[in-house]
Protein backbone atom coordinates (compact mmCIF):
# COMPACT_ATOMS: atom_id res chain seq x y z
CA UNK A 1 -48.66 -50.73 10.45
CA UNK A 2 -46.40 -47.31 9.69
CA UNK A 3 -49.67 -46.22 7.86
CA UNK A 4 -51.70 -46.64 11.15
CA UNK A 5 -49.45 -44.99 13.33
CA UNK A 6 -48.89 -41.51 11.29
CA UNK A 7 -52.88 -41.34 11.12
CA UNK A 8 -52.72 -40.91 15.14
CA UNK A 9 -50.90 -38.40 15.09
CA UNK A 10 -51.14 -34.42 14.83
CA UNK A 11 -51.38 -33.37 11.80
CA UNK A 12 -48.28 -31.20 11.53
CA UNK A 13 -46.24 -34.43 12.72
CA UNK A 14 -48.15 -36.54 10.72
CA UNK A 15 -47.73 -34.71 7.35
CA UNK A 16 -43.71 -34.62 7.90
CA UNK A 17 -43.79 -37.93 8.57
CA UNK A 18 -45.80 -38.92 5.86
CA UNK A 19 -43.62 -37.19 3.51
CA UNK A 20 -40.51 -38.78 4.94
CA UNK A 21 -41.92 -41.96 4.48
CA UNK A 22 -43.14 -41.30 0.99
CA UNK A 23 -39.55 -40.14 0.54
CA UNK A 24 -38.09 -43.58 2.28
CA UNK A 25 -40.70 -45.97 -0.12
CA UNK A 26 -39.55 -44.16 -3.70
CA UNK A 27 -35.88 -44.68 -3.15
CA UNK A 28 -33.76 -46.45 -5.38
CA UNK A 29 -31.65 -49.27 -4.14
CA UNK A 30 -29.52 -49.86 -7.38
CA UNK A 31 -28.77 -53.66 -8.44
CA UNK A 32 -25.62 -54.17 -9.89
CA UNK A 33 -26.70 -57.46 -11.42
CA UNK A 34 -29.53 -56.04 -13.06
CA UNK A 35 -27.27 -53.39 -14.01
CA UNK A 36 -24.36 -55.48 -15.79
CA UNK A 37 -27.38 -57.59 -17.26
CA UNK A 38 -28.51 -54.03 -18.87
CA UNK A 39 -25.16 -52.78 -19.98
CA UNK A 40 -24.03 -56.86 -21.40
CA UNK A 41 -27.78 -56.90 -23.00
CA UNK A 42 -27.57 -53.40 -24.87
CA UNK A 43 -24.34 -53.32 -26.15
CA UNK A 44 -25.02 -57.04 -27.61
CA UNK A 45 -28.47 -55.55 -29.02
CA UNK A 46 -27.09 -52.38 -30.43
CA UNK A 47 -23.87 -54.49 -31.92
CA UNK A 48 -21.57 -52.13 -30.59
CA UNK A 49 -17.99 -52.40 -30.07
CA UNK A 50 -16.49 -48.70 -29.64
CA UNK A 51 -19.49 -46.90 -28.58
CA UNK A 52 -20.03 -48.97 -25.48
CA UNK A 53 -22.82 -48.67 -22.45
CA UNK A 54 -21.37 -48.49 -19.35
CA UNK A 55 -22.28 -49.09 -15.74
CA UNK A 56 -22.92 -45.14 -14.53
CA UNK A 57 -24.23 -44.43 -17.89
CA UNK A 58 -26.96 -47.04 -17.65
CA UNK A 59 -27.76 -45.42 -14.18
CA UNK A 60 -28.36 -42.58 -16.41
CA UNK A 61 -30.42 -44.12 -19.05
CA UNK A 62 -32.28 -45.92 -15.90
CA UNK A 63 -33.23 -41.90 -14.37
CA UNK A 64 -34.23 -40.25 -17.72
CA UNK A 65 -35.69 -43.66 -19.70
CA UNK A 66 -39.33 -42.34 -18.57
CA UNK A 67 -39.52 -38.96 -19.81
CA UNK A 68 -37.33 -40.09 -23.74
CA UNK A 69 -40.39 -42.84 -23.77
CA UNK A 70 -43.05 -40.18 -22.94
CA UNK A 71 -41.35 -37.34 -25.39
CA UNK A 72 -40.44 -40.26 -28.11
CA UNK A 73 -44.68 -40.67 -27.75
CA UNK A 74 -45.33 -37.40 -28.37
CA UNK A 75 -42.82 -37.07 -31.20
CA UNK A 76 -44.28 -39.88 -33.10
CA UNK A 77 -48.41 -39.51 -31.57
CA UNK A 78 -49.64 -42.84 -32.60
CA UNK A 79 -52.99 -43.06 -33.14
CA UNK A 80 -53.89 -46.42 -34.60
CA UNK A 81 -53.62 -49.72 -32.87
CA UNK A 82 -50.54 -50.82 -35.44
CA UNK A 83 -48.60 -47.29 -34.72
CA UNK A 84 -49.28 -48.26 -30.70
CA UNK A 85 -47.35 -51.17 -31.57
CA UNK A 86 -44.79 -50.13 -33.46
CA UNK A 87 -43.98 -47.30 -30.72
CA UNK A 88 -43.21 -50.44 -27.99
CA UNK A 89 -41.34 -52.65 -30.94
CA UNK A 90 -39.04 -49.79 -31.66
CA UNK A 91 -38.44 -47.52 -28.60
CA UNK A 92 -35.30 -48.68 -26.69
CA UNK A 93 -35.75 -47.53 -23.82
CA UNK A 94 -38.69 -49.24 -22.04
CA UNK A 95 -35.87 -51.78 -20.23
CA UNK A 96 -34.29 -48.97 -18.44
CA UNK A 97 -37.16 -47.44 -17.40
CA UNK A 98 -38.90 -50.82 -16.08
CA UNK A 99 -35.78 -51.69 -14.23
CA UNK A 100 -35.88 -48.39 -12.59
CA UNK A 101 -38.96 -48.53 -11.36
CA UNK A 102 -38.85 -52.02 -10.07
CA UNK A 103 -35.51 -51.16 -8.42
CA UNK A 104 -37.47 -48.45 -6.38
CA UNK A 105 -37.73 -49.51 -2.50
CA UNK A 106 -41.91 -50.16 -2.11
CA UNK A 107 -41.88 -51.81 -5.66
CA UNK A 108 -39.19 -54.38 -4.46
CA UNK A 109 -41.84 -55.07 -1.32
CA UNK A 110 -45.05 -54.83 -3.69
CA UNK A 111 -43.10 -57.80 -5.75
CA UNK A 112 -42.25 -59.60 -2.87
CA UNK A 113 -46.14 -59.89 -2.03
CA UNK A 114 -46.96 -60.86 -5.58
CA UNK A 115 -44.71 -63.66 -5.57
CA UNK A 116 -46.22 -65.00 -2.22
CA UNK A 117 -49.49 -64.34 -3.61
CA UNK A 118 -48.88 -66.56 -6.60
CA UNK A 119 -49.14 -70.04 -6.87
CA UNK A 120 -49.39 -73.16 -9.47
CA UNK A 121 -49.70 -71.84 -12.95
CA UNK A 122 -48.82 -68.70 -13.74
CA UNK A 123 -49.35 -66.04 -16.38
CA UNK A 124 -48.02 -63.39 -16.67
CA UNK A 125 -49.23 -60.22 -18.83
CA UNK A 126 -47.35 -57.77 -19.85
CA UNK A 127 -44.30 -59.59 -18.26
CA UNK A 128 -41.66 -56.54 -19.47
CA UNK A 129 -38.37 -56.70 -18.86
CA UNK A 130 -39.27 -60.49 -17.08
CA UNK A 131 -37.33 -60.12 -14.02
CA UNK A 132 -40.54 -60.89 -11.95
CA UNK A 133 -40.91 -63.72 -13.86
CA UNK A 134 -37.62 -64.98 -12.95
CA UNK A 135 -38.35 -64.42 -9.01
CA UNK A 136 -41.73 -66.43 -9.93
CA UNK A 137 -39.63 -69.33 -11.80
CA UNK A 138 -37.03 -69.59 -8.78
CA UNK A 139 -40.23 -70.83 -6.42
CA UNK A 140 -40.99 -73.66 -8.79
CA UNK A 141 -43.90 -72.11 -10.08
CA UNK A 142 -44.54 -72.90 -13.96
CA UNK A 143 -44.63 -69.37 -15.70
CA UNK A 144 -45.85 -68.35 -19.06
CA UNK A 145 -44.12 -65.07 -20.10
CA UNK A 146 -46.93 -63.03 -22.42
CA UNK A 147 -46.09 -59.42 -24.23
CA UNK A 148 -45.65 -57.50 -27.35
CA UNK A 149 -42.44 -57.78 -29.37
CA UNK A 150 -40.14 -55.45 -28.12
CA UNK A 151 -36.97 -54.48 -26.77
CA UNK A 152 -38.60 -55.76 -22.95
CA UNK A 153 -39.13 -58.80 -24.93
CA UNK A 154 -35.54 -59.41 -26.22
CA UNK A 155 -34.30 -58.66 -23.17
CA UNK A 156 -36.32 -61.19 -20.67
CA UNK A 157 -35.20 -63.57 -23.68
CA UNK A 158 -31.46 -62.46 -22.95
CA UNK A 159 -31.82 -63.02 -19.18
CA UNK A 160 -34.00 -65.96 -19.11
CA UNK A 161 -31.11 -67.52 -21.22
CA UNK A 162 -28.41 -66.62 -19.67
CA UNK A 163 -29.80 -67.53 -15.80
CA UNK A 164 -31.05 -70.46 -17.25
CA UNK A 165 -34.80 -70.68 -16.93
CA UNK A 166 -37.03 -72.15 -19.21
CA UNK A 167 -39.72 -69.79 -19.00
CA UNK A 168 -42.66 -70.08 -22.10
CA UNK A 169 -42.50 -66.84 -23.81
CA UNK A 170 -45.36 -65.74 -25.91
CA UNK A 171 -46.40 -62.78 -28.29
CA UNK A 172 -49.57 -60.99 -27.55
CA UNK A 173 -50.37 -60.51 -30.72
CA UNK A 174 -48.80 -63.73 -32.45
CA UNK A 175 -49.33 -66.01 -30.05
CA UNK A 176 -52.92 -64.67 -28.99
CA UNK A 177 -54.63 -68.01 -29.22
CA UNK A 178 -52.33 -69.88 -27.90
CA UNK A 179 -52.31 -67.76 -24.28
CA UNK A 180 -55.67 -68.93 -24.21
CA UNK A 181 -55.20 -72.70 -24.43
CA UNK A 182 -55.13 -72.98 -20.85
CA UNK A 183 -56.49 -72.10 -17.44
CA UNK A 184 -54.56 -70.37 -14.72
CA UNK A 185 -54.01 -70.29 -11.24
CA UNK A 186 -52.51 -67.38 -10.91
CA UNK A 187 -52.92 -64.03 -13.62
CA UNK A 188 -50.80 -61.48 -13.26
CA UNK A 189 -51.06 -57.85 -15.12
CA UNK A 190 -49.54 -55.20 -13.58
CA UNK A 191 -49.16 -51.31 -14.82
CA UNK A 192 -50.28 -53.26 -18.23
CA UNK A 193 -53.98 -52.63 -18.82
CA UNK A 194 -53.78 -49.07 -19.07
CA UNK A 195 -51.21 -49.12 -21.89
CA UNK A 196 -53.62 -51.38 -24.18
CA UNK A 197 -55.96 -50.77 -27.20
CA UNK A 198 -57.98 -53.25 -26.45
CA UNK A 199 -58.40 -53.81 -22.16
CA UNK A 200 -61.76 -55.45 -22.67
CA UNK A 201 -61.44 -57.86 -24.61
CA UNK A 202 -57.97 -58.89 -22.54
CA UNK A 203 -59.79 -58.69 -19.17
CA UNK A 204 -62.37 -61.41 -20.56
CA UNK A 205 -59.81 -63.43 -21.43
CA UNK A 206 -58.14 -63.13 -17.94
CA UNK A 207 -61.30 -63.79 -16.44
CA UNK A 208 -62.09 -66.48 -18.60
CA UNK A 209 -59.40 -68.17 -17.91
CA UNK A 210 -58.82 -68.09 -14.03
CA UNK A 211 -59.76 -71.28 -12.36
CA UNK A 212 -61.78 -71.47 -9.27
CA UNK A 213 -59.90 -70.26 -6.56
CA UNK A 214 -57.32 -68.55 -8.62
CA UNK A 215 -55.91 -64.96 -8.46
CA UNK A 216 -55.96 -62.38 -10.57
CA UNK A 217 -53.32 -59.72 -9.76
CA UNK A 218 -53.70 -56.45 -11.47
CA UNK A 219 -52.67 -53.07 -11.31
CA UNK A 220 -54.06 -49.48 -13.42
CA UNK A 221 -57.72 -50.16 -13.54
CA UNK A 222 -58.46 -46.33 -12.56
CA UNK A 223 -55.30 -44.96 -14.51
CA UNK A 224 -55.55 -41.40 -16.36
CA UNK A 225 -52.73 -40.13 -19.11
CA UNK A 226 -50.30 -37.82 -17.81
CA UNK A 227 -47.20 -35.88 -18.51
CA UNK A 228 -44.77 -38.72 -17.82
CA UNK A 229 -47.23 -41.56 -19.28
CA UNK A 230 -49.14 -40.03 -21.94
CA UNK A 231 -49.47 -43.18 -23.19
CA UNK A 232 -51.96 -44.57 -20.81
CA UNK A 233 -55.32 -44.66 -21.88
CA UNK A 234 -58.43 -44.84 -19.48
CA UNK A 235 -60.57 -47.45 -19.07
CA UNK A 236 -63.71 -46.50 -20.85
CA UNK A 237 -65.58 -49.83 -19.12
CA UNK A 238 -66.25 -50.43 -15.44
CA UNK A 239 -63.14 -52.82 -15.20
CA UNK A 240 -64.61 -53.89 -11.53
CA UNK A 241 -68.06 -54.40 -12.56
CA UNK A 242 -66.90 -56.72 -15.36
CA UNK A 243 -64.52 -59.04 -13.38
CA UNK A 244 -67.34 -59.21 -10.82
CA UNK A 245 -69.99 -60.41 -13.67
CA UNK A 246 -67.73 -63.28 -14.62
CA UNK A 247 -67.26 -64.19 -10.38
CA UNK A 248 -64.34 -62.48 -9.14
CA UNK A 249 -64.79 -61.31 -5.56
CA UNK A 250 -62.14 -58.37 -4.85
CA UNK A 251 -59.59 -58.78 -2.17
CA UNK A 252 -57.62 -56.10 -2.22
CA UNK A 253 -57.00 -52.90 -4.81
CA UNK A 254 -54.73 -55.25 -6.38
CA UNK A 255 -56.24 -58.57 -5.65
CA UNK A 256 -59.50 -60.66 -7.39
CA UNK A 257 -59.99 -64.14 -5.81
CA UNK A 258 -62.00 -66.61 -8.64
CA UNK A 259 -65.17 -67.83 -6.69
């Protein structure tokens, strides 16, 4: 509706506004649970008793996590699916950052949708730090919790536990058959499919295993490397053109219905 509106407008007002909004939509509106869940987790993880995380520093960690995981990538410059994997398995980091972004002000309402969106079973891929998850479980909707071991892994495990949610949790690379037991209602991958080795072979599988009528919510399909994410790869498929070959109609840039 906001959208709308500016494009009526002159140009001059129009750009200011637009800018102002963009300004409004990447704001931070800190969570103090999600916070204290950070602080409890890491300090617990890193076994430390002295040296403890605090509150403000976490903040910190939260507004630089990005650019340690993007320098930590070039530092180590993985080249083989294994090193790939052993960059997520040992930076600790990727919790911060993930909470940071998902505690910006149009991720919170991009969420929001997603969980409306979803219904009956639900996968999620590339689940992170699991918080969505969580907001997924609290609607009574059955959610399978899929990514690589990690630190995001540990710590979904850490909050799942201590909320009390018995969410499945599965390894992507352990537990790789056993993701694909089942059909879904409801698929969700998002900022995921650009960080992966292998996006084709997961995209079958998503599409694979989407019943009729189901949704597949994804994100990064047209997603280039760059300064803060050199670790995103590009697609070197048509992503679209494949999820429409196995009978998903798109919705939205986001949004593949099952037909």
């Amino acid at each position: 509706m906001i959208e709308k509106l500016i494009r009526k407008l002159p140009r001059p007002i129009k750009e200011s506004l637009k800018s102002l909004y963009l300004k409004w939509n990447l704001k931070t509106i800190w969570d103090d649970e999600l916070l204290e869940n950070l602080v409890e987790f890491y300090n617990e993880y890193m076994k430390y008793k002295d040296f403890r995380l605090n509150k403000e520093e976490a903040k910190c960690l939260c507004r630089v996590a990005m650019r340690i995981n993007a320098d930590l990538w070039r530092i180590l410059n993985p080249k083989t699916e294994e090193e790939v994997e052993k960059f997520y398995e040992i930076t600790p980091y990727y919790p911060f950052e993930l909470a940071y972004w998902h505690m910006q002000r149009y991720q919170r309402k991009f969420r929001k949708e997603i969980v409306n969106l979803s219904f009956g079973e639900v996968l999620d891929y590339g689940a992170g730090i699991g918080d969505l998850c969580i907001e997924l479980a609290k609607r009574g909707l059955n959610v399978t919790y899929v990514d690589v071991q990690s630190m995001n892994m540990e710590f979904a495990k850490f909050i799942f536990k201590k909320k009390g949610y018995k969410i499945c949790i599965l390894d992507a690379e352990k537990d790789w058959d056993k993701i694909w037991e089942k059909y879904y209602d409801t698929i969700i991958c998002l900022d995921v499919i650009e960080h992966l080795t292998k996006p084709k072979e997961v995209l079958e599988q998503m599409a694979k295993h989407l019943r009729r009528g189901g949704r597949l919510i994804i994100t990064g399909l047209n997603c280039d490397s760059t300064e803060s994410h050199p670790m995103h790869f590009r697609l070197s498929f048509d992503a679209e053109k494949l999820l429409t070959s196995y009978s998903l109609r798109k919705e939205k840039d986001f949004l593949w219905i099952k037909i």
